[in-house]
Every structure is written in structure tokens, then in C-alpha cells.
PDB file of N, CA and C in Angstrom:
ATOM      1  N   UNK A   1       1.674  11.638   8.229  1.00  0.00           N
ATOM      2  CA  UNK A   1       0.276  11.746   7.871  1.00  0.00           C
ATOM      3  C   UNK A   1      -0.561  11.350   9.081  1.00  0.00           C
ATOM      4  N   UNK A   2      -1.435  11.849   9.370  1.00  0.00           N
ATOM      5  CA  UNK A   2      -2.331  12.172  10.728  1.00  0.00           C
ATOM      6  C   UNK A   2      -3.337  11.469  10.110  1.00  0.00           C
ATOM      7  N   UNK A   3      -4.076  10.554  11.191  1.00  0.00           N
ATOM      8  CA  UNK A   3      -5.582   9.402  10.546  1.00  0.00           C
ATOM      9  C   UNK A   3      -6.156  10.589  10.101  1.00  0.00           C
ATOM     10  N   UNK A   4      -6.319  11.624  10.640  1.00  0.00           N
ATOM     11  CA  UNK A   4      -7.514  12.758  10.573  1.00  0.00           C
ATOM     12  C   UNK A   4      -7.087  14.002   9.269  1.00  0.00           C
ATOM     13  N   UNK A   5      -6.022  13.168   9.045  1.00  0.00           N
ATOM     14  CA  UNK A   5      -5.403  13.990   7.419  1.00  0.00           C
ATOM     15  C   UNK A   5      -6.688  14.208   6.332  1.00  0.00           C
ATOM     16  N   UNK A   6      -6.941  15.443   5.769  1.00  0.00           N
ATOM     17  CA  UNK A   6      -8.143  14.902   4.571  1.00  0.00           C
ATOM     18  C   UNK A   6      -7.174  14.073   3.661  1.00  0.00           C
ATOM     19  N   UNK A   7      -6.152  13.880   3.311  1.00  0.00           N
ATOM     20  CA  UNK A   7      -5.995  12.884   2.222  1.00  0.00           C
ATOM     21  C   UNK A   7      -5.980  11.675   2.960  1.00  0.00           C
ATOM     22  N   UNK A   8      -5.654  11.259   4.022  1.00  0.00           N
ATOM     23  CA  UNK A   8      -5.915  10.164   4.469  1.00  0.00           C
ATOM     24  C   UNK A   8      -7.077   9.082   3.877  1.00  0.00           C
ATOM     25  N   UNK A   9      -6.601   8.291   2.918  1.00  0.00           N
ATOM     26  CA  UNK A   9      -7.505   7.260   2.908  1.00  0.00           C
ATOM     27  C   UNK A   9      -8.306   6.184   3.836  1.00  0.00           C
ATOM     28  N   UNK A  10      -9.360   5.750   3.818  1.00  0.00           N
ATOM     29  CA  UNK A  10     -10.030   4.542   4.068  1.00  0.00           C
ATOM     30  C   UNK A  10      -8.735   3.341   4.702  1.00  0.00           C
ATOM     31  N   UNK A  11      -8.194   2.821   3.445  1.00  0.00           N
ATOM     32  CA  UNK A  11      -7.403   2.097   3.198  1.00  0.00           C
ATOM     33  C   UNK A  11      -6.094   2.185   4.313  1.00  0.00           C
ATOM     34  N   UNK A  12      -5.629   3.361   4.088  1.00  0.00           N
ATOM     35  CA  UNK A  12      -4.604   3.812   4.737  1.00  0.00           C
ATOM     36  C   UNK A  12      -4.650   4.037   6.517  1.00  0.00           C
ATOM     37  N   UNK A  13      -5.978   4.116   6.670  1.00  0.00           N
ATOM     38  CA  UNK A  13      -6.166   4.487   8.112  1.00  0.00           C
ATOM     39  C   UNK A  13      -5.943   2.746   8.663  1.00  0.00           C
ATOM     40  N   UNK A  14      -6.447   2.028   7.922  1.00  0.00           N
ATOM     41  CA  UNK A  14      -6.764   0.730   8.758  1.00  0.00           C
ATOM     42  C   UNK A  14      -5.599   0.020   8.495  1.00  0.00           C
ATOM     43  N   UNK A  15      -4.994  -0.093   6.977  1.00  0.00           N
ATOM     44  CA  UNK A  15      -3.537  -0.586   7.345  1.00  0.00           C
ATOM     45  C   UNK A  15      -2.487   0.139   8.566  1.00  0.00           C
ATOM     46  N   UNK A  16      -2.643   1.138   9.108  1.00  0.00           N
ATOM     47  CA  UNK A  16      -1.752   1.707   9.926  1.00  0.00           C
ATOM     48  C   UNK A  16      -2.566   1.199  11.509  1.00  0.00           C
ATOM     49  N   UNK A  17      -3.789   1.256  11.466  1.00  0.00           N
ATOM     50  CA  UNK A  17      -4.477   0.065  12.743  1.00  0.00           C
ATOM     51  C   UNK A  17      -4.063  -1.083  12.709  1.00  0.00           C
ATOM     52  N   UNK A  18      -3.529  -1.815  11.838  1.00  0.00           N
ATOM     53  CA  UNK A  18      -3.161  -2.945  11.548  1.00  0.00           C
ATOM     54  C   UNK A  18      -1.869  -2.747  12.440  1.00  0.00           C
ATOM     55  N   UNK A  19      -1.017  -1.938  11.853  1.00  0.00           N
ATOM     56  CA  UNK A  19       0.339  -1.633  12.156  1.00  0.00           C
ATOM     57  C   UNK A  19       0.697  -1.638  13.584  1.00  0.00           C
ATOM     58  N   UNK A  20      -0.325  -0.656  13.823  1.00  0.00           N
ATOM     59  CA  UNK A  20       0.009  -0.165  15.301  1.00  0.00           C
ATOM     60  C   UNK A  20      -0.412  -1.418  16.179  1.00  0.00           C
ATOM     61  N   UNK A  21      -1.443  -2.089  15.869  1.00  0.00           N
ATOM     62  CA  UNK A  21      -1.704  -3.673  16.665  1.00  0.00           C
ATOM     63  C   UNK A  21      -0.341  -4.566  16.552  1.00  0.00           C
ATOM     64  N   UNK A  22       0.092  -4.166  15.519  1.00  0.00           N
ATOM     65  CA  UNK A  22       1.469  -5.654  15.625  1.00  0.00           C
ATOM     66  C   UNK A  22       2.477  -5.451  16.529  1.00  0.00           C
ATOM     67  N   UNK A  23       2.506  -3.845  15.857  1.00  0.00           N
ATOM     68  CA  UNK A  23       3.855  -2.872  16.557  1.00  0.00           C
ATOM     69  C   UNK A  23       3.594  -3.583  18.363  1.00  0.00           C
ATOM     70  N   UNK A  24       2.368  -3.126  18.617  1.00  0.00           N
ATOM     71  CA  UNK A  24       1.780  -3.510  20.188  1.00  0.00           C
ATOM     72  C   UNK A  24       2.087  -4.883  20.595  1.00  0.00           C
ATOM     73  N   UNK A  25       1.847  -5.552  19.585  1.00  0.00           N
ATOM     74  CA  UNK A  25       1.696  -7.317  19.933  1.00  0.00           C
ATOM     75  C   UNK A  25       3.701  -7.799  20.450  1.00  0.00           C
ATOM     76  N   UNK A  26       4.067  -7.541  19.328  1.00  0.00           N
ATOM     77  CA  UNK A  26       5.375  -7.299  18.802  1.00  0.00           C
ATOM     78  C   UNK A  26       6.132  -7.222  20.187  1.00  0.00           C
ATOM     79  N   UNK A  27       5.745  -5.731  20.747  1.00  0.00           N
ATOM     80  CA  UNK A  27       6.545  -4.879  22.099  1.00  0.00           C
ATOM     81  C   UNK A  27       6.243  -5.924  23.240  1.00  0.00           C
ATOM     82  N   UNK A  28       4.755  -6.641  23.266  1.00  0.00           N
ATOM     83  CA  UNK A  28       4.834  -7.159  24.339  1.00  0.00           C
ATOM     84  C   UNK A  28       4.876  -8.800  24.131  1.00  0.00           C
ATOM     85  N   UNK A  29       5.537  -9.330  23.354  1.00  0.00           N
ATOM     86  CA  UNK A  29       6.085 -10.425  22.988  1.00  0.00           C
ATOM     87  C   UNK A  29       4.693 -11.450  22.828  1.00  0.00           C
ATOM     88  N   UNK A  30       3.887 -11.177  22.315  1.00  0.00           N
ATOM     89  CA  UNK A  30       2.184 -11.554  21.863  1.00  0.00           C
ATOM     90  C   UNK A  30       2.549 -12.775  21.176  1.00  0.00           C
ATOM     91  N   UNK A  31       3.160 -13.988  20.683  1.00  0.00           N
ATOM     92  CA  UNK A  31       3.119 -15.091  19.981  1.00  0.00           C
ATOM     93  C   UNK A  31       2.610 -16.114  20.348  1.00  0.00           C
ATOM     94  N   UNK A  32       1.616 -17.310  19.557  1.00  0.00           N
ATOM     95  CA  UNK A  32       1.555 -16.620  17.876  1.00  0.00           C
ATOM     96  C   UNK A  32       0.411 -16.024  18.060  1.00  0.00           C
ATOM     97  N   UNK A  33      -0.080 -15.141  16.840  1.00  0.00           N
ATOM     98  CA  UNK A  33      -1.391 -14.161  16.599  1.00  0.00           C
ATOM     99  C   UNK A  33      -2.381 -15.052  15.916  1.00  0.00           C
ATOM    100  N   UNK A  34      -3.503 -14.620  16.139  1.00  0.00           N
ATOM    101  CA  UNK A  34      -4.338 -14.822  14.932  1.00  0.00           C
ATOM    102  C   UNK A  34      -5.597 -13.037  15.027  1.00  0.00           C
ATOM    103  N   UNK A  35      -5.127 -12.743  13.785  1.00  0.00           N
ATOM    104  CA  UNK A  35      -5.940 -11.617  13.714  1.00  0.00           C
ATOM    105  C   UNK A  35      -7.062 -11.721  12.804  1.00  0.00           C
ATOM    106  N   UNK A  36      -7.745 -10.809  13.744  1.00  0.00           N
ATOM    107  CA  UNK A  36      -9.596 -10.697  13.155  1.00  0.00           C
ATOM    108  C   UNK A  36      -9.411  -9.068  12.992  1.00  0.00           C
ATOM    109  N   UNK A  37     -10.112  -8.890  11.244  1.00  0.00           N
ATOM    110  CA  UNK A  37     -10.076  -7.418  10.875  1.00  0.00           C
ATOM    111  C   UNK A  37     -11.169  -7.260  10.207  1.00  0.00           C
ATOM    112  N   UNK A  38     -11.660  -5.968   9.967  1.00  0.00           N
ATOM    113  CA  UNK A  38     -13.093  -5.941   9.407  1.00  0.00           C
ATOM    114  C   UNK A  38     -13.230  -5.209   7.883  1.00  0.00           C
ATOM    115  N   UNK A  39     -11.578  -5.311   7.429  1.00  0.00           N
ATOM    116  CA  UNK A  39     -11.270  -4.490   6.206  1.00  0.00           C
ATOM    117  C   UNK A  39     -11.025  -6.358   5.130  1.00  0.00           C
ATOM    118  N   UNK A  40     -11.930  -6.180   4.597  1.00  0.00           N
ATOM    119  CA  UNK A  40     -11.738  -7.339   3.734  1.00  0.00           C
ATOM    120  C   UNK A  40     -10.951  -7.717   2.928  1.00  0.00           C
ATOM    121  N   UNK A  41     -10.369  -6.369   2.248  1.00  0.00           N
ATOM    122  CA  UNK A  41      -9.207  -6.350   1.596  1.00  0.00           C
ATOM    123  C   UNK A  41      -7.821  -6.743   1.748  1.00  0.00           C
ATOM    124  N   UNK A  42      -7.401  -5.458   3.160  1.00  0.00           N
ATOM    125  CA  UNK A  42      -6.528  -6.122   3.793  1.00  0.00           C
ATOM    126  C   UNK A  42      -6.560  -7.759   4.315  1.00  0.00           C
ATOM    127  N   UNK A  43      -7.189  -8.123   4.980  1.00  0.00           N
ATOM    128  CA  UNK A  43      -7.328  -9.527   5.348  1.00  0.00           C
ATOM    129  C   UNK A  43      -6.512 -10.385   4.255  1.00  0.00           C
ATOM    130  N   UNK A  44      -7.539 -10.146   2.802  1.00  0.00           N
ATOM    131  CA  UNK A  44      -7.527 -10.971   1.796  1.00  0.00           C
ATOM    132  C   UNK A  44      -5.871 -10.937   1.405  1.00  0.00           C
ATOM    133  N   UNK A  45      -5.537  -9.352   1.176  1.00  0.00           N
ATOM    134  CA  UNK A  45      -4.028  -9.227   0.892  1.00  0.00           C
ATOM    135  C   UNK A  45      -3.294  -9.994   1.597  1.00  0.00           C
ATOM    136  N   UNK A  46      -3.267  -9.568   3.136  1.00  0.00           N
ATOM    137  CA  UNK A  46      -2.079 -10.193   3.912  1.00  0.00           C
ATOM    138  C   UNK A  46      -2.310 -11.785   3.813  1.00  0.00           C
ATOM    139  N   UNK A  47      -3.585 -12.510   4.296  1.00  0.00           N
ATOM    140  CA  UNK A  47      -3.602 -14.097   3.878  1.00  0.00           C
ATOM    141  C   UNK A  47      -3.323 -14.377   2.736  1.00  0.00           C
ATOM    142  N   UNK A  48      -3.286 -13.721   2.004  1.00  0.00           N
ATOM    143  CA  UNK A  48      -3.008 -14.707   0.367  1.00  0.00           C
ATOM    144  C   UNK A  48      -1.536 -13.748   0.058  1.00  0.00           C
ATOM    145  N   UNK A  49      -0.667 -13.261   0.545  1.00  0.00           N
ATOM    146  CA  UNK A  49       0.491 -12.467   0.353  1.00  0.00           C
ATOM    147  C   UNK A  49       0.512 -11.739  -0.968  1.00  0.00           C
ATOM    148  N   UNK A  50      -0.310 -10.954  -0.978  1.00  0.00           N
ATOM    149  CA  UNK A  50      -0.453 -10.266  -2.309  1.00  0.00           C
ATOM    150  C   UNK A  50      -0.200  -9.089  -2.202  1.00  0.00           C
ATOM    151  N   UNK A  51       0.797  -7.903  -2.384  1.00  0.00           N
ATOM    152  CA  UNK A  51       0.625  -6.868  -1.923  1.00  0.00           C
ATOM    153  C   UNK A  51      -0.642  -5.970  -3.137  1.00  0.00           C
ATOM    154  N   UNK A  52      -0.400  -4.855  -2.475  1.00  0.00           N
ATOM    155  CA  UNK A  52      -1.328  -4.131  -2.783  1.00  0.00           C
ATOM    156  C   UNK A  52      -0.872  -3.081  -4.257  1.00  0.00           C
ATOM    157  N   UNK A  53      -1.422  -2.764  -5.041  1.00  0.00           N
ATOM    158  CA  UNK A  53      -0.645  -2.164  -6.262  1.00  0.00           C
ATOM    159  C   UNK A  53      -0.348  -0.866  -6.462  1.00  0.00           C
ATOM    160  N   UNK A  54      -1.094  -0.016  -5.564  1.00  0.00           N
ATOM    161  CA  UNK A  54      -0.956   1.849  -4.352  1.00  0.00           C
ATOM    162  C   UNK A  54       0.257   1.834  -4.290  1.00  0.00           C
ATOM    163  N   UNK A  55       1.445   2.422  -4.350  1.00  0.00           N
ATOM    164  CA  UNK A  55       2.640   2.801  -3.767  1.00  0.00           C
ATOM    165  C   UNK A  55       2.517   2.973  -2.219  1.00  0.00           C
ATOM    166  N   UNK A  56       1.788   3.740  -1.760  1.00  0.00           N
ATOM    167  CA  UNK A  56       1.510   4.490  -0.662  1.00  0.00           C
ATOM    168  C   UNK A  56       0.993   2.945   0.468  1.00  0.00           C
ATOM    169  N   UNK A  57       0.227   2.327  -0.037  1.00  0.00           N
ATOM    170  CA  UNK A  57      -0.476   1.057   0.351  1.00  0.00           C
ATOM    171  C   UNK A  57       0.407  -0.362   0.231  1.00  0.00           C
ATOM    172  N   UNK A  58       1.478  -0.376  -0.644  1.00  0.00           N
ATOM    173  CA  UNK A  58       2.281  -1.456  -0.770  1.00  0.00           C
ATOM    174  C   UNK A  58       3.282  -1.212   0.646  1.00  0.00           C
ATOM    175  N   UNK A  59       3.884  -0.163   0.697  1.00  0.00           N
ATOM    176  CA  UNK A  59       4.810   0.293   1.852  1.00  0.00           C
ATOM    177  C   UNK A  59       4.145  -0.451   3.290  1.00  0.00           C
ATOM    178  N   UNK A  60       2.661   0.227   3.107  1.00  0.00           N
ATOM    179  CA  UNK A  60       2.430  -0.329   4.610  1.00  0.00           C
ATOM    180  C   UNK A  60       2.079  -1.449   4.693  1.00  0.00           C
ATOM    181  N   UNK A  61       1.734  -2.216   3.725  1.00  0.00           N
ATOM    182  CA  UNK A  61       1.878  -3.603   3.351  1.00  0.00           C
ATOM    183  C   UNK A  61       2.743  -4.366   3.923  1.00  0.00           C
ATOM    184  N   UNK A  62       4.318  -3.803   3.710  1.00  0.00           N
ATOM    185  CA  UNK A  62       5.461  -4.604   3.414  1.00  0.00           C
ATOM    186  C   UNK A  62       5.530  -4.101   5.039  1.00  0.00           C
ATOM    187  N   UNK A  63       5.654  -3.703   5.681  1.00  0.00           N
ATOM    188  CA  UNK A  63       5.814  -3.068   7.511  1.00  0.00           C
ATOM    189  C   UNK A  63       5.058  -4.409   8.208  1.00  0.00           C
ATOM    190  N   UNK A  64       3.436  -4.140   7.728  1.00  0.00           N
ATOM    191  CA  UNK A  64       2.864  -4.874   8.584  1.00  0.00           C
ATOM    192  C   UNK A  64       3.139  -6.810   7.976  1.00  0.00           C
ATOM    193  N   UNK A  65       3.808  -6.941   6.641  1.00  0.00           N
ATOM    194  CA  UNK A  65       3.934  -8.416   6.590  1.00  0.00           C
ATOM    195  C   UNK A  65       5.525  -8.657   7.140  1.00  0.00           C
ATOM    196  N   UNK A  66       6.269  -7.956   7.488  1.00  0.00           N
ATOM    197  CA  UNK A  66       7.792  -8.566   8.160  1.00  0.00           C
ATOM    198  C   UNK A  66       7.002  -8.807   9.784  1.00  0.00           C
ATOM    199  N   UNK A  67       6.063  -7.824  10.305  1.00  0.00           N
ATOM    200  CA  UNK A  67       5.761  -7.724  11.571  1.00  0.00           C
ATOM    201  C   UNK A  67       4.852  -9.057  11.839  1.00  0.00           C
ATOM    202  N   UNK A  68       4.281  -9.187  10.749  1.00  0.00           N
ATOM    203  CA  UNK A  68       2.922 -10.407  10.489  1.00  0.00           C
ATOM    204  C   UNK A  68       4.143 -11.490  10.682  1.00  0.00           C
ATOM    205  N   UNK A  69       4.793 -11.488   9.606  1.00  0.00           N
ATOM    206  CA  UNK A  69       5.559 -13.232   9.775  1.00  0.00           C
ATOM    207  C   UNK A  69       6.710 -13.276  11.366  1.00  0.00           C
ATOM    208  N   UNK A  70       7.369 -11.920  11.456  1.00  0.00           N
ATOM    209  CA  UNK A  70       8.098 -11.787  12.985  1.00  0.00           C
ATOM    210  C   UNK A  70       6.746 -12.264  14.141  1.00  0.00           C
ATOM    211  N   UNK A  71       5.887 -12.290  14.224  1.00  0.00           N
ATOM    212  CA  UNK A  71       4.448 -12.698  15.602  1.00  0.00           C
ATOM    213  C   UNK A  71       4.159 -13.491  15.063  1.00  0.00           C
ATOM    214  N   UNK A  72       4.729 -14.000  14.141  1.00  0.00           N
ATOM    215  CA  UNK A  72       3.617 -15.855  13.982  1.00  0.00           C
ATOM    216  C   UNK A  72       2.502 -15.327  13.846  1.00  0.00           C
ATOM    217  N   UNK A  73       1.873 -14.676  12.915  1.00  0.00           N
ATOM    218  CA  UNK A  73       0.443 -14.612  12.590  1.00  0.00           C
ATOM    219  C   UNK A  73      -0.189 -16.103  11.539  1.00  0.00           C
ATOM    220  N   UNK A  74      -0.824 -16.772  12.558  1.00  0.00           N
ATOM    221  CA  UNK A  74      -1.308 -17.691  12.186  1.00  0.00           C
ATOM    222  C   UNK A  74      -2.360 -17.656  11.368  1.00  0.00           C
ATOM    223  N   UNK A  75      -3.610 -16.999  11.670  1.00  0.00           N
ATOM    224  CA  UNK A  75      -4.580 -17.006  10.860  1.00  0.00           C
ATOM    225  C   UNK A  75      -5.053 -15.577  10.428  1.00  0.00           C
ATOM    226  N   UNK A  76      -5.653 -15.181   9.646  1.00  0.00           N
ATOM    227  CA  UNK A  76      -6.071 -14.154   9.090  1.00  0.00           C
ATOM    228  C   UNK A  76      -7.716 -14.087   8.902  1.00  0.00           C
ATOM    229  N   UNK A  77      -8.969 -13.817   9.435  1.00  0.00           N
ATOM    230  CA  UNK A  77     -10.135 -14.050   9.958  1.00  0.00           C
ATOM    231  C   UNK A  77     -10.743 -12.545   9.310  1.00  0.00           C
ATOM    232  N   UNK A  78     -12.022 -12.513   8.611  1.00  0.00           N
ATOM    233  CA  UNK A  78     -12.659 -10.972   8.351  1.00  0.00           C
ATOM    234  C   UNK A  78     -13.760 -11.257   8.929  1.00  0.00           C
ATOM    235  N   UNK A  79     -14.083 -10.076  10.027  1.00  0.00           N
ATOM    236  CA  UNK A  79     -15.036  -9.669  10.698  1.00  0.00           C
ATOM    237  C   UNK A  79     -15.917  -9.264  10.304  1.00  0.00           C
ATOM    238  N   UNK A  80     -17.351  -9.164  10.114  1.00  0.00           N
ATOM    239  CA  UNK A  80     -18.087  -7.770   9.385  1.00  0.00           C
ATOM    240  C   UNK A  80     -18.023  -6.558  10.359  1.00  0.00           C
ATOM    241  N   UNK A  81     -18.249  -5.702   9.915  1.00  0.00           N
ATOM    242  CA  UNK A  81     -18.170  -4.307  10.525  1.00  0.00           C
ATOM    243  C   UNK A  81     -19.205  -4.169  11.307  1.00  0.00           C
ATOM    244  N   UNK A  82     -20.136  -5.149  11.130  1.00  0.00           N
ATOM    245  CA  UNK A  82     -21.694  -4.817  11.343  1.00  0.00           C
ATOM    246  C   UNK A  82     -22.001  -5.560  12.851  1.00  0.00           C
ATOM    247  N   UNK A  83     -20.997  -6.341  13.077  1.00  0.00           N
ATOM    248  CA  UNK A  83     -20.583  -7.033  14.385  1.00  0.00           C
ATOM    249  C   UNK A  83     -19.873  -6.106  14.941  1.00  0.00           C
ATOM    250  N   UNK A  84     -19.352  -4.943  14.955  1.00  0.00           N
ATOM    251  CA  UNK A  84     -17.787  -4.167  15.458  1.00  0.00           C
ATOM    252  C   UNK A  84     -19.275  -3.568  16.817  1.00  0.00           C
TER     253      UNK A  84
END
């Protein structure tokens, strides 16, 4: 699925930004993290380990929390968008 997919969700685009930041952090041995995101949801999910109840959205959930606890992601921080 391509960000620029029309089914591509909201949701889905930024958990896979998520992804691709760890994947990055990950490759170049980045420990520990603390990530700042401007999707409130996600934030809220991954800090409070809640997955998400989407099939499609739990998957990338479960990617970016083995990658989250593998980088020592220390803190979990929401940005407003309105700062981006």
C-alpha cells in the first residue's frame, strides 16, 4: 500500500511514519529514543500500550511496539500539528 493509495488512511499513513523513523533509528543504532508525534492517538496508544482495535492498524501497532521497546523508547511526547 502506497501513502498516496486512495484507501490509505490518515491513521495508516502516520503509523507507517512512525515505522519508518524506528526502522531508521533502529539501522543506525539511535538508543534510547524519546519520540515527539503530532498524531494524538498514536502517541496515546503506544504510551499507554493499548493497541488499536483496526486489524489493519493493530499490525502496525505491533511492528512499531517490538521496534519501540528494541530503541529504548523512553518517552512518548504529542506535538500539536500547529507547531509542525
Amino acid at each position: 500500500m502506497a501513502y498516496g493509495d486512495i484507501r490509505t488512511t490518515n491513521n495508516t499513513a502516520e503509523y507507517r511514519g512512525l515505522l519508518h523513523g524506528l526502522k531508521y533509528a533502529n539501522k543506525c543504532g539511535l538508543k534510547p529514543l524519546h519520540v515527539v508525534g503530532d498524531s494524538m492517538m498514536i502517541i496515546k496508544q503506544l504510551d499507554g500500550r493499548r493497541p488499536p482495535l483496526a486489524a489493519h492498524l493493530a499490525r502496525l501497532y505491533w511492528h512499531c511496539r517490538v521496534l519501540a521497546d528494541y530503541c529504548r523508547v523512553e518517552t512518548w511526547t504529542h506535538h500539536y500539528r500547529t507547531y509542525n
